[in-house]
C-alpha atoms as a PDB file:
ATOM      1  CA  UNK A   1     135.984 -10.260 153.935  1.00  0.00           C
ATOM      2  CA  UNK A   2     139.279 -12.496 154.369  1.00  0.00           C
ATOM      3  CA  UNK A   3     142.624 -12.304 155.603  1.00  0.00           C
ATOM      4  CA  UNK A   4     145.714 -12.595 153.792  1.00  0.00           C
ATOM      5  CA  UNK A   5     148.614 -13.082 156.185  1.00  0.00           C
ATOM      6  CA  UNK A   6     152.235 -12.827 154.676  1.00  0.00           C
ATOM      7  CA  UNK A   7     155.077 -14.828 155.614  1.00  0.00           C
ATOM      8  CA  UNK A   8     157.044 -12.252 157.516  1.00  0.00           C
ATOM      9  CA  UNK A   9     159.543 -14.323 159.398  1.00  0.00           C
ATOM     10  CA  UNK A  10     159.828 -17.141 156.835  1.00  0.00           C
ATOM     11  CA  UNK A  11     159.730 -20.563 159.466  1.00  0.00           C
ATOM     12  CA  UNK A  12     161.701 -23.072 158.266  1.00  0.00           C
ATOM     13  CA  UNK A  13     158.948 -25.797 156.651  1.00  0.00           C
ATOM     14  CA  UNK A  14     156.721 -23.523 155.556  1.00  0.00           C
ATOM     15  CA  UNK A  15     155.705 -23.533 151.722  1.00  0.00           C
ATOM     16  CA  UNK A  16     155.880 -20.320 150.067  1.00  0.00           C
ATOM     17  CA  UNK A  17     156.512 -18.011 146.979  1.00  0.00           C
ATOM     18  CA  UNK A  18     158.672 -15.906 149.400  1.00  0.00           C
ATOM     19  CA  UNK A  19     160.010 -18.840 151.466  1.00  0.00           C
ATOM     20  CA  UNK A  20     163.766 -19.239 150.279  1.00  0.00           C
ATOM     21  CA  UNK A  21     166.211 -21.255 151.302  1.00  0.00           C
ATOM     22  CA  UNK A  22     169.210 -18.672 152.791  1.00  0.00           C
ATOM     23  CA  UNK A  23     172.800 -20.120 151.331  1.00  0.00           C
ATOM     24  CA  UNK A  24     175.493 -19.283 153.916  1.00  0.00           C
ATOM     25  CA  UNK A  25     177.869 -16.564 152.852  1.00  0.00           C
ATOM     26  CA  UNK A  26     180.698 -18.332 154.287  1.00  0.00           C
ATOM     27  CA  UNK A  27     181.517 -21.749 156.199  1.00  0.00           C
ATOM     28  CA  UNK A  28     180.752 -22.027 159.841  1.00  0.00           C
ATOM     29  CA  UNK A  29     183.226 -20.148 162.195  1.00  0.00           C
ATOM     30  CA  UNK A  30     184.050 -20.286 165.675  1.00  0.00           C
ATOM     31  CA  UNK A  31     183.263 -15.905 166.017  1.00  0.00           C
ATOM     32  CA  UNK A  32     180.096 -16.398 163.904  1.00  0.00           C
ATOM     33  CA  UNK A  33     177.978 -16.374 167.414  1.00  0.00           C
ATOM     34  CA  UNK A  34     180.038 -13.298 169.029  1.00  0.00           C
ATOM     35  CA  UNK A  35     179.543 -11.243 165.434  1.00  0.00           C
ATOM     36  CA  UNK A  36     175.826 -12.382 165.555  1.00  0.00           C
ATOM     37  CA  UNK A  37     175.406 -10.991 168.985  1.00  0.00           C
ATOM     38  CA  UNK A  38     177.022  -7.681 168.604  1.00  0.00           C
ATOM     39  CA  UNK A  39     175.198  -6.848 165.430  1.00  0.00           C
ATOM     40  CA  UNK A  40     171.144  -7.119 166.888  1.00  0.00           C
ATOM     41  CA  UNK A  41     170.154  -4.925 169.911  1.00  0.00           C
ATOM     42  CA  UNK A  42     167.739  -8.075 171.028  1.00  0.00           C
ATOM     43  CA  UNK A  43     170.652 -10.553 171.427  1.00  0.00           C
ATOM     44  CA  UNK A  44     172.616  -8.097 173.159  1.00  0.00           C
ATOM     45  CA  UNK A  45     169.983  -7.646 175.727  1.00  0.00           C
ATOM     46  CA  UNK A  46     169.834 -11.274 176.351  1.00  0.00           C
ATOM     47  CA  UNK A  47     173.369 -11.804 176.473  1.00  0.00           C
ATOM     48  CA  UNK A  48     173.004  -9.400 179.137  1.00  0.00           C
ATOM     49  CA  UNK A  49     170.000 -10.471 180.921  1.00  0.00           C
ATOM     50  CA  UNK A  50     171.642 -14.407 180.435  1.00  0.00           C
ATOM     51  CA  UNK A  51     175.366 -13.102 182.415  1.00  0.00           C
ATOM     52  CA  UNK A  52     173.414 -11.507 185.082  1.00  0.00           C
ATOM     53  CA  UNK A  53     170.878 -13.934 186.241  1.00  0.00           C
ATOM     54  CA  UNK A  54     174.003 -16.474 186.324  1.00  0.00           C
ATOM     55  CA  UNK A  55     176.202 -14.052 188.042  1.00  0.00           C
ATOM     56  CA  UNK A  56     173.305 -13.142 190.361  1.00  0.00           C
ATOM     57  CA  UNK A  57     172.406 -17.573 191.071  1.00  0.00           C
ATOM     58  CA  UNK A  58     176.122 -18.217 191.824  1.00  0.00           C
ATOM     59  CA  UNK A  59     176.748 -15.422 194.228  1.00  0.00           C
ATOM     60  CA  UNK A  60     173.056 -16.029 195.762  1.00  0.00           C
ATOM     61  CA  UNK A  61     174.269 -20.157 196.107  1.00  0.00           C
ATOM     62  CA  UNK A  62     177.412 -19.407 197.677  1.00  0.00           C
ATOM     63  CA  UNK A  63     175.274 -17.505 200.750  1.00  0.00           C
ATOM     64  CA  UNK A  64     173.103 -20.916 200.735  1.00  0.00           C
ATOM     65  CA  UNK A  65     176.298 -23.115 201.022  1.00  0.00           C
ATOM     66  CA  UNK A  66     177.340 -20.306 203.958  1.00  0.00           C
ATOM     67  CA  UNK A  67     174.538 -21.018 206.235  1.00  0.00           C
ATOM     68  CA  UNK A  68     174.258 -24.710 205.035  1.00  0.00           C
ATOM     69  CA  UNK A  69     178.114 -24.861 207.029  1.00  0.00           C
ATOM     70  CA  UNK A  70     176.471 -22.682 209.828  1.00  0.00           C
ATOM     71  CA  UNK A  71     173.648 -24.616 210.556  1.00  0.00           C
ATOM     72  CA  UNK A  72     174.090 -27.963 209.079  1.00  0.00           C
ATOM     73  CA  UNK A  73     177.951 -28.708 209.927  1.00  0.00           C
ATOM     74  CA  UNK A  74     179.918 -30.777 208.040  1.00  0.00           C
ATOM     75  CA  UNK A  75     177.737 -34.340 208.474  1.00  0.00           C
ATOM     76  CA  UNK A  76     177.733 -35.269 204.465  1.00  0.00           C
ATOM     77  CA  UNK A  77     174.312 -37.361 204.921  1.00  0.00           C
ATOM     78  CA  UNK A  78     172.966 -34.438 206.366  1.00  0.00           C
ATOM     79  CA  UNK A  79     174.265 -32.373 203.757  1.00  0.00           C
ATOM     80  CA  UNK A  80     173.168 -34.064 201.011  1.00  0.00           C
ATOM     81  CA  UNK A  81     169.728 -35.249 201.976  1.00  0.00           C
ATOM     82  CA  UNK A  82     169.015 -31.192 202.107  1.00  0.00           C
ATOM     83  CA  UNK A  83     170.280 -30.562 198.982  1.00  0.00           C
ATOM     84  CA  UNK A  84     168.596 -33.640 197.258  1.00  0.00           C
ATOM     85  CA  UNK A  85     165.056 -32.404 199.350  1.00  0.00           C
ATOM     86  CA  UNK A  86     165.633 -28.561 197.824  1.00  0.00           C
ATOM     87  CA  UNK A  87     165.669 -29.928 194.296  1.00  0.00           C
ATOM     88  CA  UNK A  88     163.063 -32.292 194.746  1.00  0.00           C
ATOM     89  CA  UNK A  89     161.320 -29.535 196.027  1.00  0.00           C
ATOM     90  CA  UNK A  90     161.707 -27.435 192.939  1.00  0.00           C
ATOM     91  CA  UNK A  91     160.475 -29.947 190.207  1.00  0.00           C
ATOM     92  CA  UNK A  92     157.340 -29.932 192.420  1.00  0.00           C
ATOM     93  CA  UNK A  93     157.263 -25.922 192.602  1.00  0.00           C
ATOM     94  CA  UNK A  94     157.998 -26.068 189.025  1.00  0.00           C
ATOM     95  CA  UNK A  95     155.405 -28.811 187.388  1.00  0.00           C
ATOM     96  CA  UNK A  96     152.650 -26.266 189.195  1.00  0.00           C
ATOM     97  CA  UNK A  97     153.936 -23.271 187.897  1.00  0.00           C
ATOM     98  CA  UNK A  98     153.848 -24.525 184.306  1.00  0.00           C
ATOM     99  CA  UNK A  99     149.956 -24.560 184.510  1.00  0.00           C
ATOM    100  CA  UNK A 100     149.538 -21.353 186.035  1.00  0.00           C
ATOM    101  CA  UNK A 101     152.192 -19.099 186.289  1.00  0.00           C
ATOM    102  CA  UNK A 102     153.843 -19.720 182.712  1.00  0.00           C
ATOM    103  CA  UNK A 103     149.831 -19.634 181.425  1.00  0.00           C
ATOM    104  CA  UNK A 104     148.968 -16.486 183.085  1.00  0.00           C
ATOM    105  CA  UNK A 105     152.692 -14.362 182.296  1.00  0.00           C
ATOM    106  CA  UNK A 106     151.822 -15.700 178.401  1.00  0.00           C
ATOM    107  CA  UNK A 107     148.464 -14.243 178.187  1.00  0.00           C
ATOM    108  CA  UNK A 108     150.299 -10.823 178.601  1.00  0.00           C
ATOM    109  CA  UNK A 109     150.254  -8.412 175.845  1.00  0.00           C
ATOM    110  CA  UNK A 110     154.302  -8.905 176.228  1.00  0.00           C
ATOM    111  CA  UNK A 111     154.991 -11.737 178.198  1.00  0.00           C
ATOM    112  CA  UNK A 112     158.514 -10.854 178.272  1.00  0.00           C
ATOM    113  CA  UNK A 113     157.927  -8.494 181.273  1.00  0.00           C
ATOM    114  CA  UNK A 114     157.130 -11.486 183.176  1.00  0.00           C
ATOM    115  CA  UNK A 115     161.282 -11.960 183.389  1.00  0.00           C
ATOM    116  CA  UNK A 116     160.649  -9.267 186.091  1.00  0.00           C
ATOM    117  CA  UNK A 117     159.121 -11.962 188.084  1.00  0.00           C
ATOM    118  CA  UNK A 118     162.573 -13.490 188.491  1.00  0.00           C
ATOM    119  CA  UNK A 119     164.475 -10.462 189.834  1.00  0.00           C
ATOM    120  CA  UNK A 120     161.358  -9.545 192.179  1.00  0.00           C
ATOM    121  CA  UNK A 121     161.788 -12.400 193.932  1.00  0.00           C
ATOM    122  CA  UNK A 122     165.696 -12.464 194.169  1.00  0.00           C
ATOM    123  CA  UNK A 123     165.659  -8.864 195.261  1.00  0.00           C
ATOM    124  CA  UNK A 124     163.503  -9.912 197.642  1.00  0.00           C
ATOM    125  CA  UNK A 125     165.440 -12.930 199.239  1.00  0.00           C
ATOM    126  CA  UNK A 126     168.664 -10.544 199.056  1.00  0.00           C
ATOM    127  CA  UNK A 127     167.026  -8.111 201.646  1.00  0.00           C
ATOM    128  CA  UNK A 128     166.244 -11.163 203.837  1.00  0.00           C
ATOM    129  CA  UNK A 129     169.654 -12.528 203.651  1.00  0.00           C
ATOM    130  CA  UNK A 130     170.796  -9.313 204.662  1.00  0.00           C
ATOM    131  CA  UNK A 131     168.628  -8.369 207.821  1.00  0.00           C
ATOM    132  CA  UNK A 132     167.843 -11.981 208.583  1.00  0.00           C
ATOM    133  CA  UNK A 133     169.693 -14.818 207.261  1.00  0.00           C
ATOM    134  CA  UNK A 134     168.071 -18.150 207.586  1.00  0.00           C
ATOM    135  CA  UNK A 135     168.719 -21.736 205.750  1.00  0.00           C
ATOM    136  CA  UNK A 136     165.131 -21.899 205.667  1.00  0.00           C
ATOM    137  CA  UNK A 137     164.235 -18.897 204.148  1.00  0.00           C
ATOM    138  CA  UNK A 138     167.107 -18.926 201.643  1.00  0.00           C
ATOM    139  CA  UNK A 139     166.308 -21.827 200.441  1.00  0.00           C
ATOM    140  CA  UNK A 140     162.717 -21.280 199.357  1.00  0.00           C
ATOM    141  CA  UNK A 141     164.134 -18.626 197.896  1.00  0.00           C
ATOM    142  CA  UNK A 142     166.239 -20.405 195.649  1.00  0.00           C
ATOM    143  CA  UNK A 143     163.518 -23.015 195.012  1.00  0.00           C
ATOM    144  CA  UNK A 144     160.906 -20.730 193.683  1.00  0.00           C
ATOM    145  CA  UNK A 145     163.361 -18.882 191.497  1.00  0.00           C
ATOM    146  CA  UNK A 146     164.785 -22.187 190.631  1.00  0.00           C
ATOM    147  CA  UNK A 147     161.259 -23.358 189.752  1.00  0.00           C
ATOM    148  CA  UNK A 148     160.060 -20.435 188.317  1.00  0.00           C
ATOM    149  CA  UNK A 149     163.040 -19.911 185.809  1.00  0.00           C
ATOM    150  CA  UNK A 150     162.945 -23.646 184.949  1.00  0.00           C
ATOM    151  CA  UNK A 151     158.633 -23.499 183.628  1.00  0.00           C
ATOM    152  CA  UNK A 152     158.663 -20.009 183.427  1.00  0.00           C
ATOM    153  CA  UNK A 153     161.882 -18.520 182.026  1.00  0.00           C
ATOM    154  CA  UNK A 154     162.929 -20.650 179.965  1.00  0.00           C
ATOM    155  CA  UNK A 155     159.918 -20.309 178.155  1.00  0.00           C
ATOM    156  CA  UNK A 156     159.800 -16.819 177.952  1.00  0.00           C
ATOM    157  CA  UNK A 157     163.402 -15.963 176.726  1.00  0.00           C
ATOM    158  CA  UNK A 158     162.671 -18.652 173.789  1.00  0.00           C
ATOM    159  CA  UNK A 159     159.864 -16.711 173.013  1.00  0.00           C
ATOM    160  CA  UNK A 160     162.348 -13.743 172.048  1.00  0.00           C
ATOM    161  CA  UNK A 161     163.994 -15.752 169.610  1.00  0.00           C
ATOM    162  CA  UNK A 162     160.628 -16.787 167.474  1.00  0.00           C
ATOM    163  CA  UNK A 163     160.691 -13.597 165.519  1.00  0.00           C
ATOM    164  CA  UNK A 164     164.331 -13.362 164.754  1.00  0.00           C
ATOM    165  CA  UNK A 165     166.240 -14.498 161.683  1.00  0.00           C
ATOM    166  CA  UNK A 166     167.746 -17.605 161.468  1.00  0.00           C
ATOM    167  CA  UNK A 167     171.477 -16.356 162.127  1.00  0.00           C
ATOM    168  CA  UNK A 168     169.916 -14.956 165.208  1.00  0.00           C
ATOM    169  CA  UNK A 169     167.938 -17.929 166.192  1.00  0.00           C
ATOM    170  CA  UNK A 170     171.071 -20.476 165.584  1.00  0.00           C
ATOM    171  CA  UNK A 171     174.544 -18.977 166.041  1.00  0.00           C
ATOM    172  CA  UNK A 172     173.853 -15.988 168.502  1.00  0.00           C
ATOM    173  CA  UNK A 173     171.157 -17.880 170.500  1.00  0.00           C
ATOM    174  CA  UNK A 174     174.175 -20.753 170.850  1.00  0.00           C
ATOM    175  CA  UNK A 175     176.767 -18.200 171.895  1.00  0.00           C
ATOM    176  CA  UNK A 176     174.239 -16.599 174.522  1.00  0.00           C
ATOM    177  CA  UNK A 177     173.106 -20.276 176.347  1.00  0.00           C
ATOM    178  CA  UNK A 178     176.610 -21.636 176.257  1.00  0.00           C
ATOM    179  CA  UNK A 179     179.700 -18.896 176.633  1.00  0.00           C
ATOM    180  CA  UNK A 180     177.644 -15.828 178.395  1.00  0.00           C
ATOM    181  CA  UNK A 181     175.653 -18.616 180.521  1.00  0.00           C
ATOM    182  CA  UNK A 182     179.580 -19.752 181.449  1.00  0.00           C
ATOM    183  CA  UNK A 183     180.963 -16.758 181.898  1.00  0.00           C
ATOM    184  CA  UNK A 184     177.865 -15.423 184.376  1.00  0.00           C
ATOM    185  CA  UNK A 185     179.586 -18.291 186.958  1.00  0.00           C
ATOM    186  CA  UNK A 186     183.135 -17.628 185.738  1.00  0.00           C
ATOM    187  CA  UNK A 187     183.267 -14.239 186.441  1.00  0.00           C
ATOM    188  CA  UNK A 188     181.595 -14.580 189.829  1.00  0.00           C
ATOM    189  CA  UNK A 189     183.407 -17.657 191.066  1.00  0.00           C
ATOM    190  CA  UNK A 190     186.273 -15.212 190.355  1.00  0.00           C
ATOM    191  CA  UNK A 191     184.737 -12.294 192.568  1.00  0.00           C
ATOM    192  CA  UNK A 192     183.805 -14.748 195.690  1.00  0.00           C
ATOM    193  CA  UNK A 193     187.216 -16.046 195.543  1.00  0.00           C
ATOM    194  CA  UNK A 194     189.166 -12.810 195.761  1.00  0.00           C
ATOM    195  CA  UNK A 195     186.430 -11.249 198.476  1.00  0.00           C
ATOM    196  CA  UNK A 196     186.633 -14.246 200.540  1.00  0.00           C
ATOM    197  CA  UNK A 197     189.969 -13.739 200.202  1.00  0.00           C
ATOM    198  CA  UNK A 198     190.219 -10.509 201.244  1.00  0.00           C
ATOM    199  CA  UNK A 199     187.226  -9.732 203.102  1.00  0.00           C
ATOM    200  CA  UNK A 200     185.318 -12.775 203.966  1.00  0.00           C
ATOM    201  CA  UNK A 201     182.110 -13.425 204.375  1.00  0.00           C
ATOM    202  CA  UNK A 202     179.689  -9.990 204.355  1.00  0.00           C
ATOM    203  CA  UNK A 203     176.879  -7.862 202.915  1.00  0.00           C
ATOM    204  CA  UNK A 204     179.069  -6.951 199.914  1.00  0.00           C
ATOM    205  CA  UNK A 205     177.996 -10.337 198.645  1.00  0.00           C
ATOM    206  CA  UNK A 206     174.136  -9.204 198.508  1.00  0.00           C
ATOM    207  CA  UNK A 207     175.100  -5.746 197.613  1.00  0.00           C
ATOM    208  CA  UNK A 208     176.719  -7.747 194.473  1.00  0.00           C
ATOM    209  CA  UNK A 209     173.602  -9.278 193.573  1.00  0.00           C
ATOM    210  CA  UNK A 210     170.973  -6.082 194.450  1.00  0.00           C
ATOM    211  CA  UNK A 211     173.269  -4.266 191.539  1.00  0.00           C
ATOM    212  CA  UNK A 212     173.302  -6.696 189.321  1.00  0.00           C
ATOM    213  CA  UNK A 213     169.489  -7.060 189.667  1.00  0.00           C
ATOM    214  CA  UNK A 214     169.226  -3.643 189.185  1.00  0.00           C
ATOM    215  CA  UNK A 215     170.722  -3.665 185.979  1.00  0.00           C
ATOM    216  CA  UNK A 216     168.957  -6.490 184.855  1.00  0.00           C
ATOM    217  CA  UNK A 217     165.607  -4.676 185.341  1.00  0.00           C
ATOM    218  CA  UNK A 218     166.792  -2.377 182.797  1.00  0.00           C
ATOM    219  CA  UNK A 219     167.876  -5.024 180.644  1.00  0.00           C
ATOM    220  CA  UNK A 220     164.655  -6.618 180.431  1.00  0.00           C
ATOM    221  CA  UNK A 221     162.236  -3.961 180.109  1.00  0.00           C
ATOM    222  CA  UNK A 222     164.547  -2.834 177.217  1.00  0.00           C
ATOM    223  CA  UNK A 223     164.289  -6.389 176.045  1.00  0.00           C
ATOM    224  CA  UNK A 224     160.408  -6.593 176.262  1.00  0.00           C
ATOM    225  CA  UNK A 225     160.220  -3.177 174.263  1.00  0.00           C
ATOM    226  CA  UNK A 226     162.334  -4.689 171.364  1.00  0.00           C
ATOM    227  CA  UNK A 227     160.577  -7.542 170.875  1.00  0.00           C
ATOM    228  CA  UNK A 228     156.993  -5.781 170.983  1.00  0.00           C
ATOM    229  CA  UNK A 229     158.753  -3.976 168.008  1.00  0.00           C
ATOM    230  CA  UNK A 230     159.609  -7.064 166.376  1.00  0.00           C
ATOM    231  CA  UNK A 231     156.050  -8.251 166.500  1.00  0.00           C
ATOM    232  CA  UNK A 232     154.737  -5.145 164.922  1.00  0.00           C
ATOM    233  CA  UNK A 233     155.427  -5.897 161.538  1.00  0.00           C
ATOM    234  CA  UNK A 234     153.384  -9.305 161.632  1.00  0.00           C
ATOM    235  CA  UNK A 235     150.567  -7.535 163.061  1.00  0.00           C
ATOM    236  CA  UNK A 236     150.678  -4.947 159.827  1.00  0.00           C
ATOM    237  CA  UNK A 237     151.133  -8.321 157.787  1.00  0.00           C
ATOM    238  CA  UNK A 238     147.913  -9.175 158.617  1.00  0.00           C
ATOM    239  CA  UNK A 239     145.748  -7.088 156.212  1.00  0.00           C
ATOM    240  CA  UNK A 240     141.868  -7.448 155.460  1.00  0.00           C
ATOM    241  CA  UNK A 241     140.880  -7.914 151.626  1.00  0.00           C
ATOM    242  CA  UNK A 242     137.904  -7.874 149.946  1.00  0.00           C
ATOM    243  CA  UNK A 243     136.244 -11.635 149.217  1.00  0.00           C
ATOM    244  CA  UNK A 244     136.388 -12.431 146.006  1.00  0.00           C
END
């Protein structure tokens, strides 16, 4: 008995009766992306899931640069021989995690539930900003999520792309990692500069983030669900036939 497998998502490069090349309805324009996103529930989700775990960094950095002031002072050299240590830190964090976190989360039935991993730990280092805010602790915060987003996240949300279409993979894929990615820090540079302005420093800075990682949860899980469904199909392309 063989296996027949059929061509269900077409890769580009790949020889095939069924293998056409797709002829662009129209030339390029600047809305294509937008119109790409709103049309497929996946790219939705990761527009989502891109604007909030900006949204949620930005917010999360401006409590590092807080205590940074409180504890460093404004020495420059000492300034910026912590911030050069954090991210040397984080390629470190992050050249380790490649070989065993990313392995592990992508021998998952649905690796795309490892994304969870992400908000578990930012949740986490909210509370701890919150009860007990220390330069120390927020910044191995930041450097694990840092790490773990840079081996581990990146990998997983292109996984969500592989079985979409090519309008997908090209034109809403672009408008997710460039204009949601900009407007995650847009819209909260925009919120930390009218709060400061009004209310200064506070809680209602991690109280931002906890919601926003709340709704990312969601977002995810949702996420992982569509693209098990995605997958489905290739798994019923794969059909055994008799040998000949």
């Amino acid at each position: 008995m063989k296996f027949i497998h059929k061509n269900h998502y077409r890769p580009e490069g790949v020889v095939g009766a069924d293998n056409k090349p797709v002829v662009p309805a129209h030339p390029p324009r600047p809305w294509d992306g937008f119109l790409s996103v709103c049309k497929n529930p996946i790219l939705i989700c990761m527009a989502l899931e891109m604007f909030l775990y900006t949204f949620s960094s930005t917010m999360f950095f401006q409590q590092l640069n807080r205590l940074i002031e409180n504890e460093i002072g404004n020495d420059v050299n000492s300034k910026t021989q912590f911030i050069a240590g954090m991210y040397g830190r984080i390629n470190i964090v992050s050249l380790f995690a490649q070989f065993f976190v990313t392995r592990l989360i992508m021998m998952l039935s649905n690796p795309i539930y490892g994304l969870l991993l992400l908000n578990l730990i930012q949740i986490a280092g909210t509370f701890l900003t919150m009860f007990n805010p220390s330069l120390t602790v927020v910044s191995w915060i930041m450097i694990v999520r840092y790490a773990l987003n840079y081996s581990t996240g990146r990998a997983l949300r292109e996984l969500v792309y592989i079985p979409l279409d090519r309008e997908a993979k090209y034109q809403g894929k672009g408008f997710v990692d460039t204009v949601v990615f900009r407007a995650g820090d847009g819209l909260s540079s925009i919120i930390l500069i009218g709060g400061l302005g009004f209310y200064s420093y506070g809680t209602w800075i991690d109280y931002s983030i906890q919601v926003a990682m709340l709704i990312q949860f969601y977002v995810i899980i949702k996420t992982a669900g569509l693209y098990g469904q995605r997958l489905k199909p290739a798994d019923a392309a794969t059909v055994p036939v008799p040998a000949s």
